[in-house]
Protein backbone atom coordinates (compact mmCIF):
# COMPACT_ATOMS: atom_id res chain seq x y z
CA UNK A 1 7.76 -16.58 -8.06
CA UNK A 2 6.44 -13.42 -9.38
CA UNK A 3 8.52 -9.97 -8.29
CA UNK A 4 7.99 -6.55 -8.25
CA UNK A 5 10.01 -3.33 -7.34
CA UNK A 6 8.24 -0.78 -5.89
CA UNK A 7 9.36 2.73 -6.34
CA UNK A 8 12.83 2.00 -7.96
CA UNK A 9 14.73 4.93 -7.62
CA UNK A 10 16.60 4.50 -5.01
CA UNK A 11 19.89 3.91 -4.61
CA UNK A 12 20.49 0.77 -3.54
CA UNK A 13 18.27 -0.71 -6.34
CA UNK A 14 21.23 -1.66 -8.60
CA UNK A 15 22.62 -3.56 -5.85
CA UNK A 16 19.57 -5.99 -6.31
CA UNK A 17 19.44 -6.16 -9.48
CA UNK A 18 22.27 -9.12 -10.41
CA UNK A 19 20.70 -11.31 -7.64
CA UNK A 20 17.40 -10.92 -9.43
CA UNK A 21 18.49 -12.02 -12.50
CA UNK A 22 20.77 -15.04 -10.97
CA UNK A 23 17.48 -15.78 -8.69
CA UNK A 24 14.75 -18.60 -10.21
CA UNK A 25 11.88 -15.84 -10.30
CA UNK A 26 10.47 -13.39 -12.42
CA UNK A 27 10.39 -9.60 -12.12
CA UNK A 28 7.04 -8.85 -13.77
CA UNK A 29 6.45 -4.69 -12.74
CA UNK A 30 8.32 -1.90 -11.40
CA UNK A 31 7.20 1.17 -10.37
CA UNK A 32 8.82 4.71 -9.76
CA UNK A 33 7.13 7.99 -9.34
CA UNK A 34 10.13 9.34 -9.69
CA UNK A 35 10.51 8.55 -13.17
CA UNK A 36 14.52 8.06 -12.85
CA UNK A 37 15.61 4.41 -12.64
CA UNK A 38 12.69 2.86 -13.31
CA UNK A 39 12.03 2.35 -16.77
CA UNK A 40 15.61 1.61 -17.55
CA UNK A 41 15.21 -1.56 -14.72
CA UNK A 42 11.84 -2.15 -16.43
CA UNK A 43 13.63 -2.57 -19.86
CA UNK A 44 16.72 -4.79 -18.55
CA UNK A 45 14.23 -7.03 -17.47
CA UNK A 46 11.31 -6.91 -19.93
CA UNK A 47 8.50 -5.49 -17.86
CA UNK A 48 6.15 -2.59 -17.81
CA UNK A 49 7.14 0.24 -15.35
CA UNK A 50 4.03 2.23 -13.58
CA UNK A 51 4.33 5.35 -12.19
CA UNK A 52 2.20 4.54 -9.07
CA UNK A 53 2.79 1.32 -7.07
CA UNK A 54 -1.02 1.04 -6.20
CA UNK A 55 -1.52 0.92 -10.39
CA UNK A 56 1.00 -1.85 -10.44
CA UNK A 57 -0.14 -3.95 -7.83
CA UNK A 58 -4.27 -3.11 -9.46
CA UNK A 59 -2.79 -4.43 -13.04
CA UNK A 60 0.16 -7.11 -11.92
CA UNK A 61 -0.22 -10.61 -9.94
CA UNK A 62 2.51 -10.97 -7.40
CA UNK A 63 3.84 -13.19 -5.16
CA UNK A 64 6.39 -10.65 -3.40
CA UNK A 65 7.51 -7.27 -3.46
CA UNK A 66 10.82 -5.72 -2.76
CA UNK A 67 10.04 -1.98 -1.47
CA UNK A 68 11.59 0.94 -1.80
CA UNK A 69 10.60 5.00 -2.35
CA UNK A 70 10.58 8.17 0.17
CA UNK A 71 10.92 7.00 4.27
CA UNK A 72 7.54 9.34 4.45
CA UNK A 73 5.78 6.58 2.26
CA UNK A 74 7.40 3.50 3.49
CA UNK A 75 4.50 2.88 6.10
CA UNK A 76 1.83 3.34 3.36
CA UNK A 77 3.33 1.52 0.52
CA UNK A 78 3.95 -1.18 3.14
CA UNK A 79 0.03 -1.29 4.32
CA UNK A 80 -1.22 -1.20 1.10
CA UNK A 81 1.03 -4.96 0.66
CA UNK A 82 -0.27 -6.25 4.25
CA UNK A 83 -3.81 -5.04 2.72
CA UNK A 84 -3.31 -8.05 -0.51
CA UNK A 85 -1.40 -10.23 2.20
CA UNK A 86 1.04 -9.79 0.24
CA UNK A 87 4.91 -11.03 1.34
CA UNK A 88 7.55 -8.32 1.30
CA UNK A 89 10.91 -6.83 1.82
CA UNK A 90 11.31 -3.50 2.81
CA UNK A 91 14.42 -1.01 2.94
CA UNK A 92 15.07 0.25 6.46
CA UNK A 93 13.97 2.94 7.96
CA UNK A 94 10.52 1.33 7.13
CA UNK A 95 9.01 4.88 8.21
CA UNK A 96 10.00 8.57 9.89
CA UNK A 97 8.56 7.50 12.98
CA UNK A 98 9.08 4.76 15.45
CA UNK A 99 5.29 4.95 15.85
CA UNK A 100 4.74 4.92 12.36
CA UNK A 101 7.08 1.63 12.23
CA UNK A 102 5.22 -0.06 15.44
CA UNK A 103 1.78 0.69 13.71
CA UNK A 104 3.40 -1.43 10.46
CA UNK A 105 4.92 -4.42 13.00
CA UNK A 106 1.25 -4.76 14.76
CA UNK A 107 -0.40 -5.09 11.32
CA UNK A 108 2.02 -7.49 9.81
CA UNK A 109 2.11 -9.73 12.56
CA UNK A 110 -1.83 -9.64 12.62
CA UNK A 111 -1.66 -10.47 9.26
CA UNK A 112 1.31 -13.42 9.74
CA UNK A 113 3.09 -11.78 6.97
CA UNK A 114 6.41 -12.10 5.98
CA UNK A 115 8.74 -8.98 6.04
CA UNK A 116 12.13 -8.61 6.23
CA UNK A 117 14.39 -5.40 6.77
CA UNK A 118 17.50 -5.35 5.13
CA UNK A 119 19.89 -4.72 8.14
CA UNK A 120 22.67 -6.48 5.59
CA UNK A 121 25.54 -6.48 8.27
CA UNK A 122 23.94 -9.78 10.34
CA UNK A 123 25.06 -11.27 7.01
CA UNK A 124 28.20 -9.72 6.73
CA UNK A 125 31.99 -11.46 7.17
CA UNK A 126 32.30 -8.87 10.36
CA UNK A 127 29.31 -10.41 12.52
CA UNK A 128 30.17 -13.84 11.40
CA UNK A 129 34.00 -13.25 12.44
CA UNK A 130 32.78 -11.43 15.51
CA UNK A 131 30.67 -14.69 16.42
CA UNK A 132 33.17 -17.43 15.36
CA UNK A 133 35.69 -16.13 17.69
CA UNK A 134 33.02 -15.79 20.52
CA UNK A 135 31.98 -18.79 20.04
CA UNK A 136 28.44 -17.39 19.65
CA UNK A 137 26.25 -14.15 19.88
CA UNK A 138 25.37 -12.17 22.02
CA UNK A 139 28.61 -11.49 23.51
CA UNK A 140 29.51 -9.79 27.21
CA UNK A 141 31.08 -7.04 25.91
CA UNK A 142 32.85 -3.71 27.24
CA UNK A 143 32.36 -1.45 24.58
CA UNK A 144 31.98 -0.57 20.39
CA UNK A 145 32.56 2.27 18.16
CA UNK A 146 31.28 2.27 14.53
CA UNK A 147 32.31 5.11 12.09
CA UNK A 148 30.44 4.98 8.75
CA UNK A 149 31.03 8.02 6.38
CA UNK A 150 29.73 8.18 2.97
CA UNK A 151 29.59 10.41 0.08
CA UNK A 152 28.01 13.86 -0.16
CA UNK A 153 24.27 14.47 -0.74
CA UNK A 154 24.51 15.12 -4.32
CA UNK A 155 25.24 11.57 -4.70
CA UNK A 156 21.06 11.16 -3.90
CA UNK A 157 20.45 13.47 -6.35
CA UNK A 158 22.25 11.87 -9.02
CA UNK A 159 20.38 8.46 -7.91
CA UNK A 160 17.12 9.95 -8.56
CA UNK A 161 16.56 10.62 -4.74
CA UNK A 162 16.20 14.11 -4.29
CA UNK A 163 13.62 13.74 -1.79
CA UNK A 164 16.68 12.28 0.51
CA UNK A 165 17.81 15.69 1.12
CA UNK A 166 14.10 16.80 2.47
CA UNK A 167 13.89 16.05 6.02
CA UNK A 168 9.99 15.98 5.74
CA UNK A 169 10.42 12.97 3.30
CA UNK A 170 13.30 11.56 4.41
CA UNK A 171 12.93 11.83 8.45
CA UNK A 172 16.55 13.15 8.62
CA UNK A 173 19.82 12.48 7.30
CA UNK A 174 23.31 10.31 8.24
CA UNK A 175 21.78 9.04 11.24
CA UNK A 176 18.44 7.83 10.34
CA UNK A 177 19.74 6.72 6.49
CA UNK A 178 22.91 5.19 7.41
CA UNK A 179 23.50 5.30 11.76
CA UNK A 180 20.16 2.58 11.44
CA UNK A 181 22.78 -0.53 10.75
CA UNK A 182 25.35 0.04 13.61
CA UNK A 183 21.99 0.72 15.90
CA UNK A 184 20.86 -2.61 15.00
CA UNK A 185 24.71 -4.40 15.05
CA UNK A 186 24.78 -3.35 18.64
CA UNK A 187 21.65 -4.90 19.71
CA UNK A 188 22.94 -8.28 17.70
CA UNK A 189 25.92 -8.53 19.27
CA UNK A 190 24.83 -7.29 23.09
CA UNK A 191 21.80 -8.88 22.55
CA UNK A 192 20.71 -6.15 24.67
CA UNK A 193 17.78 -3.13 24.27
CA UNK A 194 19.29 0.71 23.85
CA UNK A 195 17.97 2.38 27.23
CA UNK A 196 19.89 5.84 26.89
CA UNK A 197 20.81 7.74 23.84
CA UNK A 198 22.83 11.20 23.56
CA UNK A 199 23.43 12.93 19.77
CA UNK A 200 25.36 15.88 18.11
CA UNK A 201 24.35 16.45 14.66
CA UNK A 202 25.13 19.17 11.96
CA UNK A 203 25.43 20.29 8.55
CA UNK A 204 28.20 22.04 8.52
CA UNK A 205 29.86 19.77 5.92
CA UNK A 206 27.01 20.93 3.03
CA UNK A 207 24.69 23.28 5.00
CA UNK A 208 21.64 21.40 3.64
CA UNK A 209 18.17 20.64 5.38
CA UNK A 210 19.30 17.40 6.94
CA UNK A 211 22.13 16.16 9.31
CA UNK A 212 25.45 15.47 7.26
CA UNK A 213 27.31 14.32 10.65
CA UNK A 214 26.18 12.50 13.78
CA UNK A 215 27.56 11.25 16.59
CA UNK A 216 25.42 8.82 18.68
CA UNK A 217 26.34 7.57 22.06
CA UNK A 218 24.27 4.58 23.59
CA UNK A 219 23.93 2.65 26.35
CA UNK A 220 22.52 -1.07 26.27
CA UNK A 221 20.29 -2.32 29.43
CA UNK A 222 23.48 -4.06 30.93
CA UNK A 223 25.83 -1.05 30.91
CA UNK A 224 27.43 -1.49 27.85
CA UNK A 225 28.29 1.89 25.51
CA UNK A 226 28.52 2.23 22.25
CA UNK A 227 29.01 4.76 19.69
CA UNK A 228 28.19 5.47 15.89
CA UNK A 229 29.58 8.06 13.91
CA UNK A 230 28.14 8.68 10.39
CA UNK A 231 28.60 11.50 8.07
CA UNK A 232 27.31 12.54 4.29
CA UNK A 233 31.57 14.06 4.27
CA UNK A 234 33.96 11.25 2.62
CA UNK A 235 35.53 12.36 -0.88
CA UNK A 236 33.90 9.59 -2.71
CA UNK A 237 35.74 8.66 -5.72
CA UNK A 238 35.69 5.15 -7.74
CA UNK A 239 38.25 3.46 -6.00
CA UNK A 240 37.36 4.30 -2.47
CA UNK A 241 33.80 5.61 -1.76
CA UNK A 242 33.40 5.47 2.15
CA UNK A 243 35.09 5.33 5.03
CA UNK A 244 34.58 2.31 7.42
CA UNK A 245 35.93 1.54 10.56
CA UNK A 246 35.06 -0.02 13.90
CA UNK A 247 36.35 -0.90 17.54
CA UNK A 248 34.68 -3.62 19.65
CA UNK A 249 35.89 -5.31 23.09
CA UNK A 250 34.49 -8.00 25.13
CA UNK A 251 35.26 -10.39 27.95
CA UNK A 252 36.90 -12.37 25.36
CA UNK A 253 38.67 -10.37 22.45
CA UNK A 254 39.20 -6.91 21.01
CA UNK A 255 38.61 -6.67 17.45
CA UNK A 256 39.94 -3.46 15.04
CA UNK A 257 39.43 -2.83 11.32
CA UNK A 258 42.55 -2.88 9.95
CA UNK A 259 42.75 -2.63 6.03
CA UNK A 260 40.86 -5.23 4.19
CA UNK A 261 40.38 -7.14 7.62
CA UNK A 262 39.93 -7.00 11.11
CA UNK A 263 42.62 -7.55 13.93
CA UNK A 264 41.45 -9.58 16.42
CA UNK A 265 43.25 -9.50 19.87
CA UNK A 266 42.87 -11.97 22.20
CA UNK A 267 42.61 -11.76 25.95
CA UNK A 268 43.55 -15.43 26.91
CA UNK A 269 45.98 -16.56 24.33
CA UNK A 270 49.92 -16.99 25.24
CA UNK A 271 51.54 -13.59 23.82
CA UNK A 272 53.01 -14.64 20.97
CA UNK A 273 49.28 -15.99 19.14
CA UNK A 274 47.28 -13.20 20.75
CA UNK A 275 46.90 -11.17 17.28
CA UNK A 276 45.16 -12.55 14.11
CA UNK A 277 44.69 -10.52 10.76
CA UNK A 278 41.32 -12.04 9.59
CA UNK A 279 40.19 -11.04 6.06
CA UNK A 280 37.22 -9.49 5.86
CA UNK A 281 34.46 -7.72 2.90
CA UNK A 282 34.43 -4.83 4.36
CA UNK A 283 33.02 -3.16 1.14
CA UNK A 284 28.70 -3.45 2.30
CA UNK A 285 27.46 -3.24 -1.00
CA UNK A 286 27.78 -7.04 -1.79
CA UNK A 287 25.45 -7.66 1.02
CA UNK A 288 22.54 -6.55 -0.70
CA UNK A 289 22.79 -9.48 -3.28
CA UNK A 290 23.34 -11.65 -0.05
CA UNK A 291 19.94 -10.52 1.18
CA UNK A 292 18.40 -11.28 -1.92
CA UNK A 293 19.50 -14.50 -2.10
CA UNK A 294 18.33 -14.84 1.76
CA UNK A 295 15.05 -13.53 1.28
CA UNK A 296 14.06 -15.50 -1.48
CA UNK A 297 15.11 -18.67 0.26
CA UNK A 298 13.47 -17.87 3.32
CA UNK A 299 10.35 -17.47 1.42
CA UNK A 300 10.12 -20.69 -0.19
CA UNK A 301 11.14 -22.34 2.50
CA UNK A 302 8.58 -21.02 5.14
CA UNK A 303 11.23 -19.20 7.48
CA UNK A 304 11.41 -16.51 9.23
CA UNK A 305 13.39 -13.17 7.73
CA UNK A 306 16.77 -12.49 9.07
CA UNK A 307 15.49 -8.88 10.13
CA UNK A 308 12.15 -8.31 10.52
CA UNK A 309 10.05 -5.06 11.81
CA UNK A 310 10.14 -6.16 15.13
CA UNK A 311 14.33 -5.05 15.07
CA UNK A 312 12.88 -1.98 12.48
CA UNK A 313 10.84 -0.81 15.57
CA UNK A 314 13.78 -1.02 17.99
CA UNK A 315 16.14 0.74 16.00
CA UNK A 316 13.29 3.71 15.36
CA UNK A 317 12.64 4.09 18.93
CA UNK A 318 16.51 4.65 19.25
CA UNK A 319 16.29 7.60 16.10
CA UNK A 320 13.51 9.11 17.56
CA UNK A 321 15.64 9.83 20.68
CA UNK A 322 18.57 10.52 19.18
CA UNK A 323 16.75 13.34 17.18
CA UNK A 324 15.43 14.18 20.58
CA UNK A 325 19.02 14.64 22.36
CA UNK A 326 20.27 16.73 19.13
CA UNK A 327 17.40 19.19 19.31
CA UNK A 328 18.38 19.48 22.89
CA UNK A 329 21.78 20.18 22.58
CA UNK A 330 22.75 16.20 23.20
CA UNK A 331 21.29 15.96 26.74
CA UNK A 332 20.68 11.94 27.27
CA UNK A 333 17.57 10.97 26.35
CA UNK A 334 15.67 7.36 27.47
CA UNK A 335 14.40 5.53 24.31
CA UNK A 336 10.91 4.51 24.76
């Protein structure tokens, strides 16, 4: 199988890399108008880098592309692909817009194309553990909270990402860059549709052009709330570079992070086996590798992607209201 990376400065890049190499294909091109990562990736694996994806994909054979570059472009880069029916992966937000994003599912499916939509936790330890001790997913549950906080801005910068911190190119900040996984984790494990959203957002952390902190509260079709907190604010340093915790209850259990695990609680037990430490990877970036390694198989083997636009769509039409409730001063807002 024949690779490409298109526009490879971004940050999460590097995180594919290793599975790349481990994987049985062959990363023929790169590009990156940015002119940051790229050629270094290019020379670790012994291809030409273009500056301009379309050049690439004029001058290189492929069988699929992984996807990258400015949220602004995503929808374009991605069209151009459908265009040369041409498999791909594609890092969420997939566009600025959830109308941008439902323009990109209609063509793709059209086209019978494969995409997928790296919403790495449905392959993390914490959905897994959440669904072994349900018994299966969706779950009835009561309520979740989700806090994700990252490093500061500058950390895009340093990636070769400037653009990150331009909320013309990037369609915001936390919320729409990082809030986009916990959106999507609620709808796997409700197996419910966001109807209501309310949002508080501000820079007052770095005073830049895009939201540093958010605060989401939703409500699912049946009722149940949830809430995601994500910030730009956590002292990143090497041996700790975000801060991740979460809350969820159901019918069944209530499950806590808790160190390098999760507590899980349960309802029905006697007393004295009610609480269970289970060991978690709590760390995300590993996950990335994992959805290479996904990807690639689902490929070959005809299958469907773990993610695909359709849950890229339903997650935008929940940002675009959140944006919404935060120019409004967080009055609720229905998502369309």
């Amino acid at each position: 199988m024949k690779v490409a990376l298109l526009e490879a400065s971004h940050w999460h890049v590097p995180l594919y890399l290793g599975a790349l190499e481990r994987a049985r294909v062959e990363l023929v091109a790169v590009s990156d108008r940015e002119s940051a990562k790229g050629p270094g990736i290019a020379q670790r694996f012994g291809c030409p880098c273009y500056r301009s994806y379309a050049e690439l994909l004029e001058r290189t054979k492929i069988d699929f592309a992984f996807v990258f570059g400015r949220h602004v472009d995503m929808p374009i880069i991605a069209g151009t692909l459908i265009d040369r029916n041409i498999p791909f992966a594609i890092e969420k937000p997939c566009g600025t817009t959830a109308a941008s994003v439902a323009q990109l599912r209609a063509r793709a499916e059209s086209a019978h194309l494969y995409v997928a939509v790296p919403f790495i936790l449905r392959l993390a330890d914490l959905v897994d553990a959440i669904r072994n001790a349900e018994g299966a997913l969706p779950a009835r549950l009561h309520h979740a909270s989700f806090r994700f906080v990252v490093g500061p801005p500058s950390r895009y910068v340093a990636a070769g990402s400037a653009w990150m911190l331009d909320a013309t190119q990037a369609g915001g900040g936390c919320t729409i860059n990082v809030g986009t996984h916990f959106i999507d984790t609620f709808r796997l494990l409700t197996g419910q549709e966001v109807k209501t959203v309310a949002a508080v957002m501000n820079a007052r952390g770095y005073g830049g052009d895009v939201e540093d902190y958010s605060v989401l509260v939703m409500t699912a079709a049946d009722g149940t709330v949830a809430t995601v907190e994500t910030g730009y604010t956590f002292p990143s340093g090497r041996i700790q570079q975000r801060e991740f915790s979460f809350a969820v209850s159901s019918d069944a259990n209530y499950y806590t992070s808790a160190g390098d695990g999760m507590l899980l609680s349960r309802r029905r037990d006697p007393e004295d086996r009610r609480r269970t430490m289970v060991p978690l990877r709590l760390d995300t970036d590993p996950y990335y590798g994992v959805f290479v390694d996904r990807v690639l198989a689902d490929v070959r083997a005809g299958l469907p992607p773990v993610a695909s636009l359709v849950e890229a769509e339903a997650v935008a039409r929940v940002l675009d209201a959140a944006y919404a409730s935060a120019r409004h001063g967080g009055r609720v807002q229905d998502v369309g």
